[in-house]
Protein backbone atom coordinates (compact mmCIF):
# COMPACT_ATOMS: atom_id res chain seq x y z
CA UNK A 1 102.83 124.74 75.99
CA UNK A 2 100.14 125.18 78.95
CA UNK A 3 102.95 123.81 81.49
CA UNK A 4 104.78 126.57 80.78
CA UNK A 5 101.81 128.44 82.10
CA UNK A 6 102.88 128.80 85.44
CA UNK A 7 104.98 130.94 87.40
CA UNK A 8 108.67 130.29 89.41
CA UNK A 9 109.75 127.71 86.35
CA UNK A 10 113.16 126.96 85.78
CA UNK A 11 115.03 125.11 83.08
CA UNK A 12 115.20 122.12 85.40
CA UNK A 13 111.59 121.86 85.32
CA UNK A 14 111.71 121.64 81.72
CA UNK A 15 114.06 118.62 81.12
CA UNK A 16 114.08 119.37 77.21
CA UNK A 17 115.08 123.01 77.70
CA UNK A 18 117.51 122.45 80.53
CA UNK A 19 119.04 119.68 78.29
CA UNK A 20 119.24 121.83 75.27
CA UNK A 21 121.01 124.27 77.27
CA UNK A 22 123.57 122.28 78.68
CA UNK A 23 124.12 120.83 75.45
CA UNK A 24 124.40 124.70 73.64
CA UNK A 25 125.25 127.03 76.10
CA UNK A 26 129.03 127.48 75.05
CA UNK A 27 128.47 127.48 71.28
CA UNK A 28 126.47 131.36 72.27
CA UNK A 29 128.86 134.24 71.88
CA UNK A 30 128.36 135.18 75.48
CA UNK A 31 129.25 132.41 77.55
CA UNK A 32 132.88 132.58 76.79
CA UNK A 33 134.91 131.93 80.50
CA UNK A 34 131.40 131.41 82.45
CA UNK A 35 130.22 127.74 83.33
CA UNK A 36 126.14 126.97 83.05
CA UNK A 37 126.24 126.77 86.89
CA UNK A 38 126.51 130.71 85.69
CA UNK A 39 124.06 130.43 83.30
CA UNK A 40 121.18 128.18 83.86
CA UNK A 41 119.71 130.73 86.83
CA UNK A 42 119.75 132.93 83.47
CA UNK A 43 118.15 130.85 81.52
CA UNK A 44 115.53 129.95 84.02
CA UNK A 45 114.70 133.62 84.52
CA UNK A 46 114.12 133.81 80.93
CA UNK A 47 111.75 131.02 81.06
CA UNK A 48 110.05 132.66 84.15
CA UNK A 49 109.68 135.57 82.24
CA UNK A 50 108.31 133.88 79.14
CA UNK A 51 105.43 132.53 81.89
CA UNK A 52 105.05 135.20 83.64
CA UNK A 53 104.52 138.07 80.88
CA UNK A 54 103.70 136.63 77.83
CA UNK A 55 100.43 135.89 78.14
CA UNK A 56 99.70 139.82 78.81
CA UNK A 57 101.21 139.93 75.13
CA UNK A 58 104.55 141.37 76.08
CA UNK A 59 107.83 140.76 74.44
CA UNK A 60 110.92 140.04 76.09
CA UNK A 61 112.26 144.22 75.08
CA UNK A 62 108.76 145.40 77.00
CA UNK A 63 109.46 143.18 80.16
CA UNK A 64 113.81 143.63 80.09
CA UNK A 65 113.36 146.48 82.64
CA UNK A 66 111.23 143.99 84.77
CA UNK A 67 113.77 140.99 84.43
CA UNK A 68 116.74 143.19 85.40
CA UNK A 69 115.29 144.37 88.25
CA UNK A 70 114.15 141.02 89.80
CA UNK A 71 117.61 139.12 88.71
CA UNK A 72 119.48 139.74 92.16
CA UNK A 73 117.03 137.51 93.71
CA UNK A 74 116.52 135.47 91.17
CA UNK A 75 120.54 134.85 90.26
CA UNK A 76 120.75 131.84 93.42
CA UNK A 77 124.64 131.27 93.03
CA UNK A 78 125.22 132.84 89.21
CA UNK A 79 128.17 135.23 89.47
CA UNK A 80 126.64 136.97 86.14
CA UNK A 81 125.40 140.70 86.81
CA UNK A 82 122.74 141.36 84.85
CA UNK A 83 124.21 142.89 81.93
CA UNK A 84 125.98 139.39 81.21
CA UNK A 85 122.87 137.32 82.06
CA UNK A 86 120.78 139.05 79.83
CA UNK A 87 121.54 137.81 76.39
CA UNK A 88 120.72 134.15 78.03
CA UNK A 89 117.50 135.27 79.43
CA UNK A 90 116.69 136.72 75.97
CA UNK A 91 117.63 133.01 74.50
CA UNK A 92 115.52 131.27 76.65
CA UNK A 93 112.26 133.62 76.36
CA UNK A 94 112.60 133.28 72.61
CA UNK A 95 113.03 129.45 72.25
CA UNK A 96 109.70 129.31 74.38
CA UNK A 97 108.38 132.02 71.87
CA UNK A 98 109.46 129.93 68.81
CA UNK A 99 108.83 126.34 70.57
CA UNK A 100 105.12 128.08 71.64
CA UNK A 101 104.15 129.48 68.10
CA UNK A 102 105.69 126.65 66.09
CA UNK A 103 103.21 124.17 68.64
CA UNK A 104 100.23 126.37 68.07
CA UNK A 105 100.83 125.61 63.87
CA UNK A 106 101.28 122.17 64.23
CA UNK A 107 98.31 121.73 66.46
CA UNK A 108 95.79 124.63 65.42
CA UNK A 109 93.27 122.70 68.13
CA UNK A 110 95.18 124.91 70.83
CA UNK A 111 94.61 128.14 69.05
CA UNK A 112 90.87 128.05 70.50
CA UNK A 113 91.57 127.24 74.23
């Protein structure tokens, strides 16, 4: 997961998360009544997040504060305040999470770099 490395990521970068979430946005008990034009800016910050912090061994609770306070400029056209585009944010950080550990079993090579 060393491309997800770097910082100002978005979903769209990642073709296989941004199609997941297209794909599963509305089946998560808070997107009721929003569109992913709403929610992919949330998503993305998530990912952002995950690149940004979790190298420094963070988890997505320690960095919340962080996230909340840098979604205005992050948002682009989302309508979601940041109470609503939270729980997406949270998604996306722990797919990486899941997606990063569960690459790191199958391929214990990447464990030593």
């Amino acid at each position: 997961m060393g491309a997800i490395a770097g910082k100002n990521l978005s979903v769209a970068d990642h073709p296989l998360e941004d199609a997941f979430w297209r794909e599963n946005y509305a089946n998560r008990p808070y997107a009721s009544g929003a569109s992913y034009d709403d929610f992919g800016p949330a998503y993305s910050h998530g990912v952002n997040g995950y690149a940004k912090y979790q190298g420094q061994g963070r988890n997505f609770e320690d960095v919340e504060p962080d996230l909340a306070r840098d979604w205005p400029s992050a948002r682009g056209t989302s309508t979601l305040d940041w109470e609503r585009a939270r729980p997406a944010s949270r998604d996306a950080w722990h797919r990486l999470s899941e997606r990063t550990a569960q690459a790191l079993l199958d391929n214990p090579e990447q464990r030593r770099l």
